[in-house]
Protein backbone atom coordinates (compact mmCIF):
# COMPACT_ATOMS: atom_id res chain seq x y z
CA UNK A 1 -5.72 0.55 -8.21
CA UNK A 2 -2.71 1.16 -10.50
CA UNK A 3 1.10 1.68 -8.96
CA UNK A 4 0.65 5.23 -10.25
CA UNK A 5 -2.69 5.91 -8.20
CA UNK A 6 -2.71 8.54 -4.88
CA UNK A 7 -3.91 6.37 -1.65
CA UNK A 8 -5.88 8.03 0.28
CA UNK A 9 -8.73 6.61 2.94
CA UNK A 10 -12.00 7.61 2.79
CA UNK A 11 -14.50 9.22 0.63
CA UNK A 12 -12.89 11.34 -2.18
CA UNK A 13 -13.71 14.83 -2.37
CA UNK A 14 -12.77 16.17 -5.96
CA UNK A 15 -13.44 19.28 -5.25
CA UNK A 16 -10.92 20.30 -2.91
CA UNK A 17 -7.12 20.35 -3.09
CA UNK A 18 -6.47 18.79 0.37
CA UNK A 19 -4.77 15.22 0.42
CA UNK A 20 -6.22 12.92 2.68
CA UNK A 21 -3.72 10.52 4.65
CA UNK A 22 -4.10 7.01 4.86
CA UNK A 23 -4.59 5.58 7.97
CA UNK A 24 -2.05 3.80 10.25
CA UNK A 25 -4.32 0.91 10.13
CA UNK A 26 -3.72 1.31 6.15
CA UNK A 27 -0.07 2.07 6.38
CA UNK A 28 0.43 -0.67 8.87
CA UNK A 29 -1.15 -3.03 6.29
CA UNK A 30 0.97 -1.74 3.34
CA UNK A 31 4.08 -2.52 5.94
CA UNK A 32 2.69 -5.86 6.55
CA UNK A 33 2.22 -6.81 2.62
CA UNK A 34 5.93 -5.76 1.77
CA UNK A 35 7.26 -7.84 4.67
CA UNK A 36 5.50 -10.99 3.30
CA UNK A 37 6.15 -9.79 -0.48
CA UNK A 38 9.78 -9.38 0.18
CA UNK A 39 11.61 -12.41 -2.06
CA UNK A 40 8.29 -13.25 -3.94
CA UNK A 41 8.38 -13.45 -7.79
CA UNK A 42 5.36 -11.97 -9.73
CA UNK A 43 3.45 -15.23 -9.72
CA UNK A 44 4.35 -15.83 -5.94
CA UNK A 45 2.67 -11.88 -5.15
CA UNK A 46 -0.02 -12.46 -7.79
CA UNK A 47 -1.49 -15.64 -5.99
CA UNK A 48 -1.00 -13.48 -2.60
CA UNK A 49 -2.85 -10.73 -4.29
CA UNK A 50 -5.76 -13.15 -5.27
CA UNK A 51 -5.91 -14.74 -2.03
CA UNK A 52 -6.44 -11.48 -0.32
CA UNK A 53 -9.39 -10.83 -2.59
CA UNK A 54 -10.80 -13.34 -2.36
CA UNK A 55 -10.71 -12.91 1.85
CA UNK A 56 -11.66 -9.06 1.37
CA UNK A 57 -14.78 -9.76 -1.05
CA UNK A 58 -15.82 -12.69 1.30
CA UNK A 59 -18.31 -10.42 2.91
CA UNK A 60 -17.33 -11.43 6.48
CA UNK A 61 -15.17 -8.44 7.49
CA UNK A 62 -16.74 -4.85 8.38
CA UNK A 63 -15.77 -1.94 9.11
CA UNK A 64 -11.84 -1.38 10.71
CA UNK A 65 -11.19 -5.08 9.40
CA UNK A 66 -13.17 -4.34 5.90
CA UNK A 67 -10.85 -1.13 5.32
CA UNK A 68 -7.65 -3.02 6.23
CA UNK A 69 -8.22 -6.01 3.81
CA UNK A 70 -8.78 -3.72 1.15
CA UNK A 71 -5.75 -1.98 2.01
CA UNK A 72 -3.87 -5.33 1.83
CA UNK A 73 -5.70 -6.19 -1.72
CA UNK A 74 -4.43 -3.02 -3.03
CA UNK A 75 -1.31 -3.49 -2.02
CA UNK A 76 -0.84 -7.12 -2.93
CA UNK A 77 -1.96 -5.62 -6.49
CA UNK A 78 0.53 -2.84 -7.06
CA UNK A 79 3.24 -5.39 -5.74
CA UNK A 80 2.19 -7.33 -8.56
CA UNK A 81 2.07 -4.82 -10.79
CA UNK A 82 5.36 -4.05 -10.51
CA UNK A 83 6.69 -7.11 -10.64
CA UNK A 84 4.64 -8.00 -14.34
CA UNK A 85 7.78 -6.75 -16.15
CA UNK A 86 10.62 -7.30 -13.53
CA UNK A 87 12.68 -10.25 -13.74
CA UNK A 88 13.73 -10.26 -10.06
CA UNK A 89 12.35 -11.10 -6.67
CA UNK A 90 10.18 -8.34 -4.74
CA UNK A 91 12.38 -5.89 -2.00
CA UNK A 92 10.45 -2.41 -1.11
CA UNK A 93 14.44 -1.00 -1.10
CA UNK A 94 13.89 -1.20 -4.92
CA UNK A 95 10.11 -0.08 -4.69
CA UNK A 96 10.27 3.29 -6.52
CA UNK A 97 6.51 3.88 -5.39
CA UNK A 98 7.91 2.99 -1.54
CA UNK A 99 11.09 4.70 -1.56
CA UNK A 100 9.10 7.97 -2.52
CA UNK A 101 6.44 7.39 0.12
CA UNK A 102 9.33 7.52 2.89
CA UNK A 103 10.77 10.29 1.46
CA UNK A 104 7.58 12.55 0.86
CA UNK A 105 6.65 11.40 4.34
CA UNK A 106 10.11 12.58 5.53
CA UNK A 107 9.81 15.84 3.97
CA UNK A 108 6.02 16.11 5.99
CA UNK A 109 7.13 14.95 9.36
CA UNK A 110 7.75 17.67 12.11
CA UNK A 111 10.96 19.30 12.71
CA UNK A 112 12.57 17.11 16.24
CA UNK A 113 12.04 19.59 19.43
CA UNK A 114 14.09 22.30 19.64
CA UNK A 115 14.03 23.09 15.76
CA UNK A 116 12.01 25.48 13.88
């Protein structure tokens, strides 16, 4: 999956216009990824990234635990992705992909109680 890619979980319907979310299993594995990532250099995330393909194509996970190593993988990929051409160490702060995920997620999220 390329930094540029849509996430989304589950099957992919191209015939509809309707997004689907990740999960918060995903999302909570995303979160995880960046914690560890944070400080790495691009061959620090890169072996990261191939360890958790290794662990994902293994075989021994299924179902919830199959989806959230594959999550991780495709994280630990677009980390490394965007660190091929960056001279500095990894912070989701300076995650362009990240810092628009927060703020199209802010722009979803439901007004607090007592507002329209």
């Amino acid at each position: 999956m390329g930094p540029q890619q849509d996430r989304v979980s589950g099957p992919v319907d191209d015939t509809s216009d309707e997004v689907v979310e990740p999960s918060e299993d995903e999302r909570d594995a995303w979160a995880r990824v960046r914690r560890s990532a944070k400080g790495m250099r691009h061959h620090e995330a890169k072996a990261a990234w191939e360890e958790a393909r290794k662990a994902a194509e293994d075989g021994s996970r299924t179902g919830r635990d199959a989806l959230i190593a594959q999550a991780e993988t495709d994280e630990w990929e677009r980390v490394t992705e965007a660190l091929f051409d960056h001279a500095g160490a990894y912070d989701s702060a300076d995650d362009p992909f990240v810092q628009g995920e927060l703020e199209g997620r802010a722009h979803h999220a439901p007004p607090p109680p007592g507002r329209p």
